[in-house]
C-alpha atoms as a PDB file:
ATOM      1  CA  UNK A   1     198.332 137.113 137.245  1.00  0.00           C
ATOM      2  CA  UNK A   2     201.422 138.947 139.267  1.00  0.00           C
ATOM      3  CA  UNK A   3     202.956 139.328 136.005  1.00  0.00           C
ATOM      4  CA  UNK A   4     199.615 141.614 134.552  1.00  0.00           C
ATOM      5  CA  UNK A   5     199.856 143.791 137.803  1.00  0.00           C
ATOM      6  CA  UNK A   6     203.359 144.653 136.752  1.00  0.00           C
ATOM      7  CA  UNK A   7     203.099 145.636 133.758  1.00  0.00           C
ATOM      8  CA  UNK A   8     202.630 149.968 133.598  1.00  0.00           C
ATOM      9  CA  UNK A   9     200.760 151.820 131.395  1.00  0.00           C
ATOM     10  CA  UNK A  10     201.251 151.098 127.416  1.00  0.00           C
ATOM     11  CA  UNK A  11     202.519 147.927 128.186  1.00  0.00           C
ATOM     12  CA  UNK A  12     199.840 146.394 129.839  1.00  0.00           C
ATOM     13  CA  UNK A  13     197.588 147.936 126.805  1.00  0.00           C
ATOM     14  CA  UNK A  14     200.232 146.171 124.299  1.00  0.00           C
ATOM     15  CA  UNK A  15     199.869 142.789 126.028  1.00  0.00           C
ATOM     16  CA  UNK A  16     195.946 143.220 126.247  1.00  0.00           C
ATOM     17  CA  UNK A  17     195.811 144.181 122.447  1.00  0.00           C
ATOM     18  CA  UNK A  18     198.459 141.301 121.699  1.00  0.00           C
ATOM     19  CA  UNK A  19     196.012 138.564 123.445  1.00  0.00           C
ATOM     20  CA  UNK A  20     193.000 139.796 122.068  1.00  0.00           C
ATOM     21  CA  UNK A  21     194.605 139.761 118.355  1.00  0.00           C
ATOM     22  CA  UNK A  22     195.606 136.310 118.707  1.00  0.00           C
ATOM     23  CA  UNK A  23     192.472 135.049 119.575  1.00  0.00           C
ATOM     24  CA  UNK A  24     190.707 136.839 116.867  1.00  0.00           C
ATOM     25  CA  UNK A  25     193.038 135.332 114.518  1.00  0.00           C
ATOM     26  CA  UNK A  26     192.977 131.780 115.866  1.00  0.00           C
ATOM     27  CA  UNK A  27     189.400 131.544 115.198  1.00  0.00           C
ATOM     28  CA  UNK A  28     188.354 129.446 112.535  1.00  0.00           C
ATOM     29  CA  UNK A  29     192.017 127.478 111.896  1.00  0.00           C
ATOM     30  CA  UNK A  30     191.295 124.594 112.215  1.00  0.00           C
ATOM     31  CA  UNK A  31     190.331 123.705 108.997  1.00  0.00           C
ATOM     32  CA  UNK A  32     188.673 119.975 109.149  1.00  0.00           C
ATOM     33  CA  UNK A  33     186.214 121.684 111.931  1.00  0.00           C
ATOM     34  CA  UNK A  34     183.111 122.645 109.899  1.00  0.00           C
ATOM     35  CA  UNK A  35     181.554 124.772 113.348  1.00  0.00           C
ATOM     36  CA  UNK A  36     183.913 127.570 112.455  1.00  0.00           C
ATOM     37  CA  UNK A  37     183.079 128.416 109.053  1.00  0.00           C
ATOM     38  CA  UNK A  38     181.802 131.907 107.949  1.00  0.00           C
ATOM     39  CA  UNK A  39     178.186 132.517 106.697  1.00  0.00           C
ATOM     40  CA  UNK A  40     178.407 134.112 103.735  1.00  0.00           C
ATOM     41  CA  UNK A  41     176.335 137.374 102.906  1.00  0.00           C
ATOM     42  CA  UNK A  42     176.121 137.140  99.253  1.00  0.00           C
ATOM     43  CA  UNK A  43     175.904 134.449  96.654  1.00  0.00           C
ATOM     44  CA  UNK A  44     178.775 131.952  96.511  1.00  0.00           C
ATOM     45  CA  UNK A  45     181.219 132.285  93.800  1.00  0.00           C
ATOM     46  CA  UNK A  46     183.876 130.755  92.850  1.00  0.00           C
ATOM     47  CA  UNK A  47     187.567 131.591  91.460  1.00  0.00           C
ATOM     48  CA  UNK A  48     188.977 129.794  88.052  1.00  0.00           C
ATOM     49  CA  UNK A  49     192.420 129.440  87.350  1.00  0.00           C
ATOM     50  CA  UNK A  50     192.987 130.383  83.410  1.00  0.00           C
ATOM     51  CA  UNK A  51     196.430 128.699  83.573  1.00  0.00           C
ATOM     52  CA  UNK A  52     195.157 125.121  84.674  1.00  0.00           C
ATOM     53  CA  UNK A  53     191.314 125.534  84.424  1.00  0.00           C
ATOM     54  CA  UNK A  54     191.083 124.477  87.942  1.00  0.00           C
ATOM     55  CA  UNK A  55     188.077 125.919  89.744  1.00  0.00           C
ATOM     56  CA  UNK A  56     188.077 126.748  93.761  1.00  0.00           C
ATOM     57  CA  UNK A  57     185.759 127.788  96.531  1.00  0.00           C
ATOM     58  CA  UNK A  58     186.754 131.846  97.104  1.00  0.00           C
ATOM     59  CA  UNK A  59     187.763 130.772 100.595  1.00  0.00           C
ATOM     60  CA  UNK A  60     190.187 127.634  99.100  1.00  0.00           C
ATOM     61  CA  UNK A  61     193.898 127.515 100.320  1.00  0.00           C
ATOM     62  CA  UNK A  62     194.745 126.312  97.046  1.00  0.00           C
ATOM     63  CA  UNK A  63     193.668 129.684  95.047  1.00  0.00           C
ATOM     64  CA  UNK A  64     195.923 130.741  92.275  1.00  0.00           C
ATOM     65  CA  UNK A  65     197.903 133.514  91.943  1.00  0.00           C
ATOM     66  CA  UNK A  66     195.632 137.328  91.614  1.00  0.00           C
ATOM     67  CA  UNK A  67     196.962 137.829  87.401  1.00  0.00           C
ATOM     68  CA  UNK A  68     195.432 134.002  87.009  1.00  0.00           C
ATOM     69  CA  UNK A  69     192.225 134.755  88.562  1.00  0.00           C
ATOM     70  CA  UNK A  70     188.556 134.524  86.718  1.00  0.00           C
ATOM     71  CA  UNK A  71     185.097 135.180  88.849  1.00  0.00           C
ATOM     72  CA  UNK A  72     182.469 132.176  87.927  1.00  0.00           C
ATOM     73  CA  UNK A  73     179.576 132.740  89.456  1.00  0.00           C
ATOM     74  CA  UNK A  74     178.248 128.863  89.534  1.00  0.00           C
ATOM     75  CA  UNK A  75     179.216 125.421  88.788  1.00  0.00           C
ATOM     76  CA  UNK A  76     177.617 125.317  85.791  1.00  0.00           C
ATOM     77  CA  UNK A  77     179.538 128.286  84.308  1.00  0.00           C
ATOM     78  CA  UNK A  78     182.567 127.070  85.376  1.00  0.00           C
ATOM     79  CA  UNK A  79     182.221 123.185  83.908  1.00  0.00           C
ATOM     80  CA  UNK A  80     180.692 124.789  80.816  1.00  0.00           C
ATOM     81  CA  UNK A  81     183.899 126.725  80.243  1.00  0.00           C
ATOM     82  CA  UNK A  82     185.663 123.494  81.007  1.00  0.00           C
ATOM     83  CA  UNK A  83     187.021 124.181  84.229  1.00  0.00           C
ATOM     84  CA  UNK A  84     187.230 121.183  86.469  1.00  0.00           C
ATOM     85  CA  UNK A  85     186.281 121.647  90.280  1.00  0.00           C
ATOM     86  CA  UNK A  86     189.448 121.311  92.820  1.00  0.00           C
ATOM     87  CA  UNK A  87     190.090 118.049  94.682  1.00  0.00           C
ATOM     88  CA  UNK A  88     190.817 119.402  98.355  1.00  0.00           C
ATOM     89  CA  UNK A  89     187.815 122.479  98.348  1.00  0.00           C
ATOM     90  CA  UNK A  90     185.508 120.122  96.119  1.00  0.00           C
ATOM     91  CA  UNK A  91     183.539 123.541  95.046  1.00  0.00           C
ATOM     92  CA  UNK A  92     180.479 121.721  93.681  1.00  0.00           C
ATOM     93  CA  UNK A  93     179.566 119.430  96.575  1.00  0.00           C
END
């Protein structure tokens, strides 16, 4: 605490901001804790790679590059355009 009453002017802004980014950031990394995940506000989709015809959840770690990118908008789509779902995201379940 000592250490906060030091600090004068910017810094003590710059430490405050620092903190406060961290935190916002450290939300929601854990990634085998299902209580953090977002709600999304639109339908799902879900992103195709046209190089290995791999398909992902949009929010998938395992998304391919942005030039190998193709929007499905179902499950459906995507296996009828023989994509085949990823193993970790498992976009169909």
């Amino acid at each position: 605490m000592n250490a906060f009453l030091e600090l004068k002017g910017g810094r003590m802004r710059t430490v405050l901001i620092a903190i406060a980014l961290s935190m916002l950031l450290s939300v929601g990394c854990n990634k085998d804790d299902d209580s953090n995940n977002v709600v999304n506000s639109g339908p799902e989709h879900y992103i195709g790679n046209t190089q290995s015809h791999v398909f992902h959840r949009s929010n998938c770690s395992y998304l391919p590059n942005a030039e190998n990118r193709i929007t499905l908008n179902s499950c459906d789509e995507a296996t009828s355009q023989n994509y085949t779902p990823c193993g970790h995201c498992n976009p169909c379940q």
